[in-house]
PDB file of N, CA and C in Angstrom:
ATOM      1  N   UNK A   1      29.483  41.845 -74.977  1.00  0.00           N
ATOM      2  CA  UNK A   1      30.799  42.454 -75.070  1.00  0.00           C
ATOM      3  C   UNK A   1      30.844  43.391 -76.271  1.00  0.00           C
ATOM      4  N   UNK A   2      31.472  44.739 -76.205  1.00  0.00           N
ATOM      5  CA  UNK A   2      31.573  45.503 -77.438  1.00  0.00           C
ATOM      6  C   UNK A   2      32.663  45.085 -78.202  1.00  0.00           C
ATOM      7  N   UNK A   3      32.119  45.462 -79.365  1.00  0.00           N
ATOM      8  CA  UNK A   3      33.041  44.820 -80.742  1.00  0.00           C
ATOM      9  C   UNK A   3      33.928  46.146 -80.819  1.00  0.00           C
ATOM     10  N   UNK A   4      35.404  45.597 -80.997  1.00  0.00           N
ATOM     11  CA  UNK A   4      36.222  46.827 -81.737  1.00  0.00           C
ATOM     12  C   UNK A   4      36.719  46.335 -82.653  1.00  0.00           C
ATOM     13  N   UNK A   5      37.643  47.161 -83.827  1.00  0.00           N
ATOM     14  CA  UNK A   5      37.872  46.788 -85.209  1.00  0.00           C
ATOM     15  C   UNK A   5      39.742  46.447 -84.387  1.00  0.00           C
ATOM     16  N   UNK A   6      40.430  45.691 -85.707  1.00  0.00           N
ATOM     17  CA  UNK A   6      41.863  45.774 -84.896  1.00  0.00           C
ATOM     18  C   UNK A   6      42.415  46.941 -85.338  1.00  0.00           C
ATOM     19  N   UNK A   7      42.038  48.016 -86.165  1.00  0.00           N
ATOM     20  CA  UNK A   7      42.501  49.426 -86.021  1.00  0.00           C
ATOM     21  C   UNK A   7      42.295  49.892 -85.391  1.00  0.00           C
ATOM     22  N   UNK A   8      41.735  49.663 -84.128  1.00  0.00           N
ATOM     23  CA  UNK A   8      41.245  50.363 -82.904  1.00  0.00           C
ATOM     24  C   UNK A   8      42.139  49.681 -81.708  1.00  0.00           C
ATOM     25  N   UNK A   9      42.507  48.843 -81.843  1.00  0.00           N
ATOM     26  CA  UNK A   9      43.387  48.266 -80.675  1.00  0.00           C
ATOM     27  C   UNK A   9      44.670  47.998 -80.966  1.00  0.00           C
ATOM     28  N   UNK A  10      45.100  48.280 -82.083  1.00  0.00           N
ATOM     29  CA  UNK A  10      46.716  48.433 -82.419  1.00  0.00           C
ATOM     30  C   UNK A  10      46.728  49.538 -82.787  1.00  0.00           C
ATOM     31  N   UNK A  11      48.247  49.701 -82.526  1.00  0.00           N
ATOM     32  CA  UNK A  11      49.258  50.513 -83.524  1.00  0.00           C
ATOM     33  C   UNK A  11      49.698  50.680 -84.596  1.00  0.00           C
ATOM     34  N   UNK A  12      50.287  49.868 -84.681  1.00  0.00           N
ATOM     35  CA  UNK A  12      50.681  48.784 -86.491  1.00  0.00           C
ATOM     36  C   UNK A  12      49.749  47.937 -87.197  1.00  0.00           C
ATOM     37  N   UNK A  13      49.217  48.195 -87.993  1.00  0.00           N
ATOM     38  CA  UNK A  13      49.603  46.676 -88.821  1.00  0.00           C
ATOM     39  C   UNK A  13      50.092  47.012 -90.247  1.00  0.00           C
ATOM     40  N   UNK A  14      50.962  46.203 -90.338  1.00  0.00           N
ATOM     41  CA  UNK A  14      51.484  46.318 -91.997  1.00  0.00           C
ATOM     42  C   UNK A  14      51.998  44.600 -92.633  1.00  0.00           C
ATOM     43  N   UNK A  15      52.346  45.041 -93.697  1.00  0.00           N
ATOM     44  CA  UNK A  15      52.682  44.022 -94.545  1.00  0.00           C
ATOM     45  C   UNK A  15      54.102  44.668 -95.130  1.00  0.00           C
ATOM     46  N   UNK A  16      54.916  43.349 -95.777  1.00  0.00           N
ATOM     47  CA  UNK A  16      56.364  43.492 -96.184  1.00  0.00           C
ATOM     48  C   UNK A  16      56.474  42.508 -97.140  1.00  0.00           C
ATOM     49  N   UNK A  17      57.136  42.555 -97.985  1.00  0.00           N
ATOM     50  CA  UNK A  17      57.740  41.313 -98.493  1.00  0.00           C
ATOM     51  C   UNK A  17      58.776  40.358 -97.332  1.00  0.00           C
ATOM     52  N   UNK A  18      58.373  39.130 -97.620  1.00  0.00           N
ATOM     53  CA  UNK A  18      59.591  38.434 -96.166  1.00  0.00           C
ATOM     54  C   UNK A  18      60.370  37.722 -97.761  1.00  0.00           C
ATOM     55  N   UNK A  19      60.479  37.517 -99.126  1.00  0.00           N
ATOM     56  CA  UNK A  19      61.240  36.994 -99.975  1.00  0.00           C
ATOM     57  C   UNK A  19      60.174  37.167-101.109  1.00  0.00           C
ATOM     58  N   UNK A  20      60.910  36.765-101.929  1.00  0.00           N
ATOM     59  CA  UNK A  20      60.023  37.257-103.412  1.00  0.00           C
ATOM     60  C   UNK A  20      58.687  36.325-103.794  1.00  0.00           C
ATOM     61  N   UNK A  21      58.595  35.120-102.921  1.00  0.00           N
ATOM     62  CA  UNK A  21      57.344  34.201-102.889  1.00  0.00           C
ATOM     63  C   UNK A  21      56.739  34.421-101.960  1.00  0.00           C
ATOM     64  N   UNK A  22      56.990  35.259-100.531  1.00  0.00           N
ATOM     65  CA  UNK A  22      56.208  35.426 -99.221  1.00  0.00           C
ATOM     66  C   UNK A  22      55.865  36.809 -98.926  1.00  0.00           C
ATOM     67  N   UNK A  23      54.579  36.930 -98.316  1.00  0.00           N
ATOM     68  CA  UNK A  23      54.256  38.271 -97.995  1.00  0.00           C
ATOM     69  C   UNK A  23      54.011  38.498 -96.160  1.00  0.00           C
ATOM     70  N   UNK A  24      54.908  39.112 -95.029  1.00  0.00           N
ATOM     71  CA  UNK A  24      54.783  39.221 -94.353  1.00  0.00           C
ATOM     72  C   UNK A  24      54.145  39.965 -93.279  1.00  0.00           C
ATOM     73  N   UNK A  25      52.887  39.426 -92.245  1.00  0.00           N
ATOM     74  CA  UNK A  25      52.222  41.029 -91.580  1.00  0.00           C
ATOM     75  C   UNK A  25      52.407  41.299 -90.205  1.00  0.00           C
ATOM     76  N   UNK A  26      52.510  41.755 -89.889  1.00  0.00           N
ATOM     77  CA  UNK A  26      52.627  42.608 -87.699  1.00  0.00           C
ATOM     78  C   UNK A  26      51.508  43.342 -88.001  1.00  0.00           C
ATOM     79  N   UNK A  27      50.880  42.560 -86.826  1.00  0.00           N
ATOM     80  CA  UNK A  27      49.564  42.855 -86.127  1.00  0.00           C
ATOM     81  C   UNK A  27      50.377  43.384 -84.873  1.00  0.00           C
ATOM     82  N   UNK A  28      50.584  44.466 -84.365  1.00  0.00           N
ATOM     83  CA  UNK A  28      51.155  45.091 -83.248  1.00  0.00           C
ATOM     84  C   UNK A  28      50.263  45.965 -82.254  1.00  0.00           C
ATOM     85  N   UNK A  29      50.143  45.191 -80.896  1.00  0.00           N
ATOM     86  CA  UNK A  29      48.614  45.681 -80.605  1.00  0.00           C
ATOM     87  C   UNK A  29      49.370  47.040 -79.286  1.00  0.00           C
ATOM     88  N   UNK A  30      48.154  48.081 -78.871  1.00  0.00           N
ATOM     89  CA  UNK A  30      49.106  48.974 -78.198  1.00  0.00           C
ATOM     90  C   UNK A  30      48.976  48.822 -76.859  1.00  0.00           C
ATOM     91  N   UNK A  31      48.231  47.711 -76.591  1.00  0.00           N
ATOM     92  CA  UNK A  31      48.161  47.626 -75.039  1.00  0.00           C
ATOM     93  C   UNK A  31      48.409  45.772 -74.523  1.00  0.00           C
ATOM     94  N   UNK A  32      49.242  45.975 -73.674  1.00  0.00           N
ATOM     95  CA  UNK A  32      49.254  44.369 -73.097  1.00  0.00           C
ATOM     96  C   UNK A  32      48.141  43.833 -72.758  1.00  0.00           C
ATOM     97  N   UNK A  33      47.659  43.976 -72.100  1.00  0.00           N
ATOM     98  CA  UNK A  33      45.882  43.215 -71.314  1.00  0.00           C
ATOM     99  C   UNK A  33      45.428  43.071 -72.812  1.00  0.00           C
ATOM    100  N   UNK A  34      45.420  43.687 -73.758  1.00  0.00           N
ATOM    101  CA  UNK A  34      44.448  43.266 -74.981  1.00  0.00           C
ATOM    102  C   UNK A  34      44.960  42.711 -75.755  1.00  0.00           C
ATOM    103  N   UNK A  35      46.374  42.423 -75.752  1.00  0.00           N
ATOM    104  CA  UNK A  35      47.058  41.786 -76.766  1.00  0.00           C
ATOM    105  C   UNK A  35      46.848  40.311 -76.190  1.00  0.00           C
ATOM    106  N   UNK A  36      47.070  39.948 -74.891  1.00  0.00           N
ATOM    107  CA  UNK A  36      47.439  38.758 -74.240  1.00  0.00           C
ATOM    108  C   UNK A  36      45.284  38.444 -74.229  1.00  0.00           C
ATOM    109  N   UNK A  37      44.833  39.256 -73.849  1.00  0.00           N
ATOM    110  CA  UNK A  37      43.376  38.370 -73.941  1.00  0.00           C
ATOM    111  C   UNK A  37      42.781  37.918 -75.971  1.00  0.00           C
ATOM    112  N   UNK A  38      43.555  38.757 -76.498  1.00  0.00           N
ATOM    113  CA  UNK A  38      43.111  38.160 -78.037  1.00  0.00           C
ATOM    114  C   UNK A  38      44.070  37.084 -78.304  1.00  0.00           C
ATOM    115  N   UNK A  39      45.068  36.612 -77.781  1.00  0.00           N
ATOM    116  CA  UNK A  39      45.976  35.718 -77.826  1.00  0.00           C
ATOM    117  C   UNK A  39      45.403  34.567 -76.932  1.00  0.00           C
ATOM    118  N   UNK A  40      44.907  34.826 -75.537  1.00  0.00           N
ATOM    119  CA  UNK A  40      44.814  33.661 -74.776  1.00  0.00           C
ATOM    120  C   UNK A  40      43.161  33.323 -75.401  1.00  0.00           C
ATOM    121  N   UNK A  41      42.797  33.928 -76.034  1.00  0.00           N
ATOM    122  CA  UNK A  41      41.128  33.506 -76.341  1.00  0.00           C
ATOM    123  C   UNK A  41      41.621  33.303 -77.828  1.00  0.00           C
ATOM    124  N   UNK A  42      42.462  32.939 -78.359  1.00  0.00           N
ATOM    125  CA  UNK A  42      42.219  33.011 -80.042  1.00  0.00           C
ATOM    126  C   UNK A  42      41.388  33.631 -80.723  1.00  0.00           C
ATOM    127  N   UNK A  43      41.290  34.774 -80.735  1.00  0.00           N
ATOM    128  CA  UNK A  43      40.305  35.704 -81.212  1.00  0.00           C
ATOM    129  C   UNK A  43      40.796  35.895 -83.138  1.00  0.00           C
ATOM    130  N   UNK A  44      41.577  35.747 -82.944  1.00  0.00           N
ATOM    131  CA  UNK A  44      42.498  35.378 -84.469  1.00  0.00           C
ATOM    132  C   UNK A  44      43.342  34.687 -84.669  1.00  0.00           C
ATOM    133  N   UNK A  45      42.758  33.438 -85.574  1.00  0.00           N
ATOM    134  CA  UNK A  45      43.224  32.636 -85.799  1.00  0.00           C
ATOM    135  C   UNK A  45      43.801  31.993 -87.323  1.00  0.00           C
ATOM    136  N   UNK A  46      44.370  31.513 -87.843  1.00  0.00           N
ATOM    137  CA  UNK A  46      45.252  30.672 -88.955  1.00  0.00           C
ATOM    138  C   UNK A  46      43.661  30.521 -89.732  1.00  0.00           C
ATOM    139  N   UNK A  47      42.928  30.163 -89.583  1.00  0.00           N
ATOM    140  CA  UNK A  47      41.480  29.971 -90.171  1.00  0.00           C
ATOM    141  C   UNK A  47      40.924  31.776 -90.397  1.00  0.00           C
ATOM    142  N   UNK A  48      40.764  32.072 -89.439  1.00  0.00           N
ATOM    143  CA  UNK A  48      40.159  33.407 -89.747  1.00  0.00           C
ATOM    144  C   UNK A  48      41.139  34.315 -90.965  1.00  0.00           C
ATOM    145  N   UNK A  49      42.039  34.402 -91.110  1.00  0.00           N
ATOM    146  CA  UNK A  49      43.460  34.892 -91.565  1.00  0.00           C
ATOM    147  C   UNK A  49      43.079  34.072 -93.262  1.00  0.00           C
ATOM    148  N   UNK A  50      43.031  32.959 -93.263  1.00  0.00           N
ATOM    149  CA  UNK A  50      42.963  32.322 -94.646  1.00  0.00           C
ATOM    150  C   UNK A  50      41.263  32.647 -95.258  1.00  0.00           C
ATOM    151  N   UNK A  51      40.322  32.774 -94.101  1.00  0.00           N
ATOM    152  CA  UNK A  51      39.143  32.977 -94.829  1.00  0.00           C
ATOM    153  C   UNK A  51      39.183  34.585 -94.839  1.00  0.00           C
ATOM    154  N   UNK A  52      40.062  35.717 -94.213  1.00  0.00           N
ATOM    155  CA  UNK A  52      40.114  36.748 -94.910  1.00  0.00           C
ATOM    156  C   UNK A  52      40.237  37.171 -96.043  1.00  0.00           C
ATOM    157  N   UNK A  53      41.971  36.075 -96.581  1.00  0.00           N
ATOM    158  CA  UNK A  53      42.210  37.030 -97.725  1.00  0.00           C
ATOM    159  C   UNK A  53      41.803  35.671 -99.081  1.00  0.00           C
ATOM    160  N   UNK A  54      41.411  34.639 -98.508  1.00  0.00           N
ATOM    161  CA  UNK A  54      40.365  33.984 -99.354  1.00  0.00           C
ATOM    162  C   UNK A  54      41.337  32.724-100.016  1.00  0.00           C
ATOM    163  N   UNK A  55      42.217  32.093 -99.358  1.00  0.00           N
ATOM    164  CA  UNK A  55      43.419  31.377 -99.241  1.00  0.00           C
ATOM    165  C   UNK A  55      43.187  29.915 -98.695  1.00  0.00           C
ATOM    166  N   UNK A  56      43.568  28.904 -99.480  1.00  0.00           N
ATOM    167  CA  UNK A  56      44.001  27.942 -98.385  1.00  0.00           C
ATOM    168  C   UNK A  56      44.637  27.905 -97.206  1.00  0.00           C
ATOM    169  N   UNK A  57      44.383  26.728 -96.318  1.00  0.00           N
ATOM    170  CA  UNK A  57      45.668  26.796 -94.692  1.00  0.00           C
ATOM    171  C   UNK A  57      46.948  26.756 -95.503  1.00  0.00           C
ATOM    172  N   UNK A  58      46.997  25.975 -96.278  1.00  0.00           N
ATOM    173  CA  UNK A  58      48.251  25.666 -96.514  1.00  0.00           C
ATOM    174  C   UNK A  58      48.853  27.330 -97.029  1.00  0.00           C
ATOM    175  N   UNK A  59      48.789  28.180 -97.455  1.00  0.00           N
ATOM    176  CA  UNK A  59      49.170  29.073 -97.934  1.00  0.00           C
ATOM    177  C   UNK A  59      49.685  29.873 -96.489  1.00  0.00           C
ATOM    178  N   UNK A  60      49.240  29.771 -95.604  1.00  0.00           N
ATOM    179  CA  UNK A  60      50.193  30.484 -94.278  1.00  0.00           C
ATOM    180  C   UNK A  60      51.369  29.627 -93.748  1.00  0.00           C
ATOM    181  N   UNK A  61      52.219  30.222 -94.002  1.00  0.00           N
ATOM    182  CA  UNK A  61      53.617  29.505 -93.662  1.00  0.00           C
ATOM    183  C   UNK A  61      54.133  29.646 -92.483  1.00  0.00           C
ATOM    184  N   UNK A  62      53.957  30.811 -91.547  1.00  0.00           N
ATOM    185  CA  UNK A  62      53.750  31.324 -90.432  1.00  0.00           C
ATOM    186  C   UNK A  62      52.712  31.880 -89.485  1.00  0.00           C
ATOM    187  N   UNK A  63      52.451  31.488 -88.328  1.00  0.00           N
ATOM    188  CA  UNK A  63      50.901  31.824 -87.493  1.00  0.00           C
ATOM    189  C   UNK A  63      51.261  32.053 -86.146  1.00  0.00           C
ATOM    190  N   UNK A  64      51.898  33.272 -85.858  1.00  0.00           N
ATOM    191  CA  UNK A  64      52.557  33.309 -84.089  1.00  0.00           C
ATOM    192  C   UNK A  64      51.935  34.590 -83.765  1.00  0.00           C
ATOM    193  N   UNK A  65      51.808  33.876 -82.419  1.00  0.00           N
ATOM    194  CA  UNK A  65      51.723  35.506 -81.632  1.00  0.00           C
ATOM    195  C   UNK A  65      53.315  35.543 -80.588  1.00  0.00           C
ATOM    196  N   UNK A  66      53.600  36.612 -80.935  1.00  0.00           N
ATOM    197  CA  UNK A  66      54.947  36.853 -80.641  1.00  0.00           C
ATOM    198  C   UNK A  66      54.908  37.876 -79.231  1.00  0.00           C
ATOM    199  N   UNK A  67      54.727  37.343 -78.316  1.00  0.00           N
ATOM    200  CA  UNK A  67      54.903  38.325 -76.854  1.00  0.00           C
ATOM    201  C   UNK A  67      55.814  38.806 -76.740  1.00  0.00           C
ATOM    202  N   UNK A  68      57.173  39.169 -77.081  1.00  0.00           N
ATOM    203  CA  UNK A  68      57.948  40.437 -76.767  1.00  0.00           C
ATOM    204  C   UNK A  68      57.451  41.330 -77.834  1.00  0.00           C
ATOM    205  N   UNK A  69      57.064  41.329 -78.657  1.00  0.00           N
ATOM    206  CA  UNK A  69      56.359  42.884 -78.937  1.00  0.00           C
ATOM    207  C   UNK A  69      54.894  43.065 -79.256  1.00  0.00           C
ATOM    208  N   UNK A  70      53.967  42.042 -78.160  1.00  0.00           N
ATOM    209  CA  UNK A  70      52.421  42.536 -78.326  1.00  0.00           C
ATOM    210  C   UNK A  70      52.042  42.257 -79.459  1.00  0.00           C
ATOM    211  N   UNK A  71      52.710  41.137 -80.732  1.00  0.00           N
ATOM    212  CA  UNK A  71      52.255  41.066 -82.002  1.00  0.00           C
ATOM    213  C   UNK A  71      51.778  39.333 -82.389  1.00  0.00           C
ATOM    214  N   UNK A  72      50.405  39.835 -83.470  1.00  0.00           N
ATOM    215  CA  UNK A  72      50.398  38.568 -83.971  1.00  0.00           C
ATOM    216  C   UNK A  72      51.346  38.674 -85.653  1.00  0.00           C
ATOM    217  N   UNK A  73      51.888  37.736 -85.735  1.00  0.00           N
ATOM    218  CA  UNK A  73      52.771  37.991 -86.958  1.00  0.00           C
ATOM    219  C   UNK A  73      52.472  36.627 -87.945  1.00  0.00           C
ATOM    220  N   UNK A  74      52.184  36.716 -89.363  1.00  0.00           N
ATOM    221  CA  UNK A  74      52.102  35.693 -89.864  1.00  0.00           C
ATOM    222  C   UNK A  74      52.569  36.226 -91.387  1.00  0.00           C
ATOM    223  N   UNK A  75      52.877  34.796 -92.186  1.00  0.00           N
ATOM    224  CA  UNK A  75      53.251  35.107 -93.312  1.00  0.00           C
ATOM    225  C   UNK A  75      52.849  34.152 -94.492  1.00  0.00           C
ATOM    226  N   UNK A  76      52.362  34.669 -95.296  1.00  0.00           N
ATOM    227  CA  UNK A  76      51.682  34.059 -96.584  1.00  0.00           C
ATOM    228  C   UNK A  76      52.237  33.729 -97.835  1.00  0.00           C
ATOM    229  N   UNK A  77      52.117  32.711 -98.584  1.00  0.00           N
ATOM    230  CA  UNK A  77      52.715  32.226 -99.638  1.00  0.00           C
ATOM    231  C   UNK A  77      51.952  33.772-100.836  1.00  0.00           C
ATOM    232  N   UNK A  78      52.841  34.057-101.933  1.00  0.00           N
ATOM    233  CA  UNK A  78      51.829  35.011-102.468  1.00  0.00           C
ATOM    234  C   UNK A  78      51.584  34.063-103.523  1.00  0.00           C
ATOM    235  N   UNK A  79      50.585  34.680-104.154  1.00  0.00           N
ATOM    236  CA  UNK A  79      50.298  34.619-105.289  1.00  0.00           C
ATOM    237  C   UNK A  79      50.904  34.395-106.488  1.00  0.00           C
ATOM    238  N   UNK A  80      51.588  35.071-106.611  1.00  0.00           N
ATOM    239  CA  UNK A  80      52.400  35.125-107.703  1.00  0.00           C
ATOM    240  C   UNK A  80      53.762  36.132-107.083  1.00  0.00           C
ATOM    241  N   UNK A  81      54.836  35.766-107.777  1.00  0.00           N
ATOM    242  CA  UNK A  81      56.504  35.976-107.094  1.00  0.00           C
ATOM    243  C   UNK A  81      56.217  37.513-107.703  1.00  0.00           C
ATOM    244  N   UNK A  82      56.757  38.302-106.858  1.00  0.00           N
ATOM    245  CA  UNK A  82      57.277  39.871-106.425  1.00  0.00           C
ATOM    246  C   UNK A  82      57.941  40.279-107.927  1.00  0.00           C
ATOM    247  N   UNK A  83      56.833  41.105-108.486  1.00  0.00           N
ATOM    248  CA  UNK A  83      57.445  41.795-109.767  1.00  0.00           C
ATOM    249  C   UNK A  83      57.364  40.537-110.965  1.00  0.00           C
ATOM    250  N   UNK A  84      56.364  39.671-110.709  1.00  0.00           N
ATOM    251  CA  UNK A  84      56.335  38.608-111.657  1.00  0.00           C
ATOM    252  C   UNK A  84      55.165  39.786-112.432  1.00  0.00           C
ATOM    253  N   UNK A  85      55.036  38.783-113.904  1.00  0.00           N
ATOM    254  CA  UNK A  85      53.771  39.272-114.793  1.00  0.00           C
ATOM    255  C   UNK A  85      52.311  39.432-113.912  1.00  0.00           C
ATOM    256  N   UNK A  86      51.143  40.162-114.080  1.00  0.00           N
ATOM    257  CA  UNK A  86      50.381  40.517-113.587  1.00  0.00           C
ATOM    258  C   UNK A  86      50.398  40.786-111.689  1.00  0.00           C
ATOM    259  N   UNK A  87      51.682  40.507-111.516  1.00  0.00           N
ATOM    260  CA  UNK A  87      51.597  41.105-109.765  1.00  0.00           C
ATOM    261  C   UNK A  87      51.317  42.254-109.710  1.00  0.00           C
ATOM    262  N   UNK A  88      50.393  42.813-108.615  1.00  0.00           N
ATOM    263  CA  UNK A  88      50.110  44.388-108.098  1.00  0.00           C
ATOM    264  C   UNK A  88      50.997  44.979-106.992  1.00  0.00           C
ATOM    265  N   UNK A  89      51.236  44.307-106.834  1.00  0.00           N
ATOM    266  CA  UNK A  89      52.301  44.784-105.266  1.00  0.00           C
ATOM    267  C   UNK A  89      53.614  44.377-105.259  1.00  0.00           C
ATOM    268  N   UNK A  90      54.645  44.859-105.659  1.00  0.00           N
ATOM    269  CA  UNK A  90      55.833  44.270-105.774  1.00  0.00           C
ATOM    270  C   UNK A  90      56.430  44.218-104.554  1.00  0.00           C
ATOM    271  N   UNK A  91      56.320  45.493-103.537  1.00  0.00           N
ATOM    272  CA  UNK A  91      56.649  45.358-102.073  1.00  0.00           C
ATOM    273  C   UNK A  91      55.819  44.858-100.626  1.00  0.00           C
ATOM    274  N   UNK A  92      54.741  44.164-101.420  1.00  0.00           N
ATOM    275  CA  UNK A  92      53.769  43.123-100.275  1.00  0.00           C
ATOM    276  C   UNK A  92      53.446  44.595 -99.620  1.00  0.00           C
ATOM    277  N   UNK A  93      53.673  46.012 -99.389  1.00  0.00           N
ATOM    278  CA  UNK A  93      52.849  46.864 -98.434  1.00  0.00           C
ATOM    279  C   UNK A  93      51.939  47.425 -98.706  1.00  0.00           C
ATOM    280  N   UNK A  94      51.208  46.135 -99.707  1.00  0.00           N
ATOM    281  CA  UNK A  94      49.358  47.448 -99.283  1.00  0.00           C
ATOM    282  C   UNK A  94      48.332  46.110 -99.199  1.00  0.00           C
ATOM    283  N   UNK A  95      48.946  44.824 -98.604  1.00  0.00           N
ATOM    284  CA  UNK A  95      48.467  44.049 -98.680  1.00  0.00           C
ATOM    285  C   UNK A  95      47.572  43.604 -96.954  1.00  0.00           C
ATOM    286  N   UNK A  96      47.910  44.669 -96.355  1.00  0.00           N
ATOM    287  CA  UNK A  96      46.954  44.375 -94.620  1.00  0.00           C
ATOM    288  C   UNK A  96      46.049  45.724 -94.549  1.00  0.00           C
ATOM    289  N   UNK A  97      45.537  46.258 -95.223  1.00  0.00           N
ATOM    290  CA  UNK A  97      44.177  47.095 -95.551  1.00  0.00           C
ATOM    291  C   UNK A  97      43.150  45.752 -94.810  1.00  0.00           C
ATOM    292  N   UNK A  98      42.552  44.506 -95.217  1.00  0.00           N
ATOM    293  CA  UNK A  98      42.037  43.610 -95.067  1.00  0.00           C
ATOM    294  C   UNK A  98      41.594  43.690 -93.311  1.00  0.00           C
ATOM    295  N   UNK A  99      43.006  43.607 -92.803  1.00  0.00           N
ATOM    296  CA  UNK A  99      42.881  43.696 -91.742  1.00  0.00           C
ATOM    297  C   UNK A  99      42.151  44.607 -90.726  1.00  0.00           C
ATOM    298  N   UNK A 100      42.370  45.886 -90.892  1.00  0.00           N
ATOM    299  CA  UNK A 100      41.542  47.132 -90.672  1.00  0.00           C
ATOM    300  C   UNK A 100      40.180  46.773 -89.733  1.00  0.00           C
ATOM    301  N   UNK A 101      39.253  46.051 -90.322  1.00  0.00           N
ATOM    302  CA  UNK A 101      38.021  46.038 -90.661  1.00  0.00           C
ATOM    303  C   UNK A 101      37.203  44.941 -89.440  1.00  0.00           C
ATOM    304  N   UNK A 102      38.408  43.811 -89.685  1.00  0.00           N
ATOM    305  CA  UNK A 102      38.808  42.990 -88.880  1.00  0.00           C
ATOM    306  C   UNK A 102      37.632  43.148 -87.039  1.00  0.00           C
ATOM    307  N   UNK A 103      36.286  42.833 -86.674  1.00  0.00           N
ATOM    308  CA  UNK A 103      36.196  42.908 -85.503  1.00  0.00           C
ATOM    309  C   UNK A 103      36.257  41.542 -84.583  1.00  0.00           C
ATOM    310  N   UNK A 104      36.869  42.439 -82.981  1.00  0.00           N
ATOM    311  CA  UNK A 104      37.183  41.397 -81.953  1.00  0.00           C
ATOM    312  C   UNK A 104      36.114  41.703 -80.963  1.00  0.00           C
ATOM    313  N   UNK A 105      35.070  40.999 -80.169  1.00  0.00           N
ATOM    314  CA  UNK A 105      34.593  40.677 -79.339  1.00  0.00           C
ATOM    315  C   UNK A 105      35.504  41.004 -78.026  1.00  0.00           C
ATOM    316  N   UNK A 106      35.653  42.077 -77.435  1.00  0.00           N
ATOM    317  CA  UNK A 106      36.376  42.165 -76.059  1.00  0.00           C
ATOM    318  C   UNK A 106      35.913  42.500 -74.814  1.00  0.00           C
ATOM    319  N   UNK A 107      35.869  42.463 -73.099  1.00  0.00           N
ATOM    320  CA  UNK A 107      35.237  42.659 -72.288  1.00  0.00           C
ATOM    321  C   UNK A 107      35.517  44.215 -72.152  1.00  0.00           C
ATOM    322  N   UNK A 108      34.710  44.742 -71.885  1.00  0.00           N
ATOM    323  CA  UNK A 108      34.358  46.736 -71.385  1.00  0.00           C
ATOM    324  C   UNK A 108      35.604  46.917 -70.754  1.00  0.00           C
ATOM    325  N   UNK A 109      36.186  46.081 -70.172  1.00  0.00           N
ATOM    326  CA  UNK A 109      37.486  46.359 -69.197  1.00  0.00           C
ATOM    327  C   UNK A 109      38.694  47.226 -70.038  1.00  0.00           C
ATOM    328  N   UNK A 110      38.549  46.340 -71.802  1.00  0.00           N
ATOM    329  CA  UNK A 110      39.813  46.463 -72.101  1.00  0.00           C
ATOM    330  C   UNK A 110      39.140  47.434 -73.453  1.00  0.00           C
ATOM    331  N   UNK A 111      37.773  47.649 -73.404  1.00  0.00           N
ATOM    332  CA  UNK A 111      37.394  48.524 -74.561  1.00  0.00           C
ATOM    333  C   UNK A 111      37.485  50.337 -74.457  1.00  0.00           C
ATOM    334  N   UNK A 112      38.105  50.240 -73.767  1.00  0.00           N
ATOM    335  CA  UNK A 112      38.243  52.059 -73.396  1.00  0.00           C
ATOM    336  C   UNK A 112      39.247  52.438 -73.876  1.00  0.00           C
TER     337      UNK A 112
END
C-alpha cells in the first residue's frame, strides 16, 4: 500500500488553545472514503498522538474522530498554562506542524 503524509489527505490541521491548561487539534480530512478508512482501521491512534509529541496517555484529555466533519480531534494537557513563564506559544497555533509529517498506509483506491 502507498504511504501518504496527513498533509496530503487533509485540508486542515491546526491547533488552538481549548483553555489556558489545554491545547486543541482538527485533523480535518478532505475526502470521506479516507477519513472513514483511517478511522475504521485506527490508523491514528491516542498512542501514536502521545508518542508524537513525546507525552504521557494521560496527557490527552480528548481522542475522537468526529464524523460530521471528516475530523480526528483531540486535546492535550499543555505543558505549562498559556502565557505562563517560559511558554512559547501562548495561542496553542503552531503546535500541529508535528502532524504534517505524520505517514498513513492507505489502499491505491483512496491514494489518488
Amino acid at each position: 500500500m502507498p504511504k501518504k503524509t496527513l498533509y496530503e489527505l487533509t485540508k486542515t490541521v491546526r491547533s488552538k488553545n481549548a483553555s489556558v491548561d489545554h491545547i486543541t487539534f482538527d485533523v480535518i480530512f478532505s475526502d470521506q472514503a479516507v477519513y472513514e478508512y483511517v478511522r475504521d482501521n485506527r490508523l491514528v491512534t491516542e498512542e501514536d498522538i502521545a508518542a508524537l509529541y513525546d507525552i504521557p496517555l494521560e496527557k490527552i484529555n480528548v481522542f475522537v474522530y468526529f464524523d460530521p466533519a471528516k475530523a480526528l480531534k483531540f486535546t492535550l494537557s499543555r505543558p505549562q498554562p498559556s502565557g505562563g513563564p517560559g511558554e512559547g506559544d501562548v495561542y496553542g497555533a503552531q503546535q500541529y506542524a508535528p502532524l504534517f509529517d505524520v505517514e498513513l498506509s492507505i489502499p491505491e483506491s483512496l491514494a489518488d
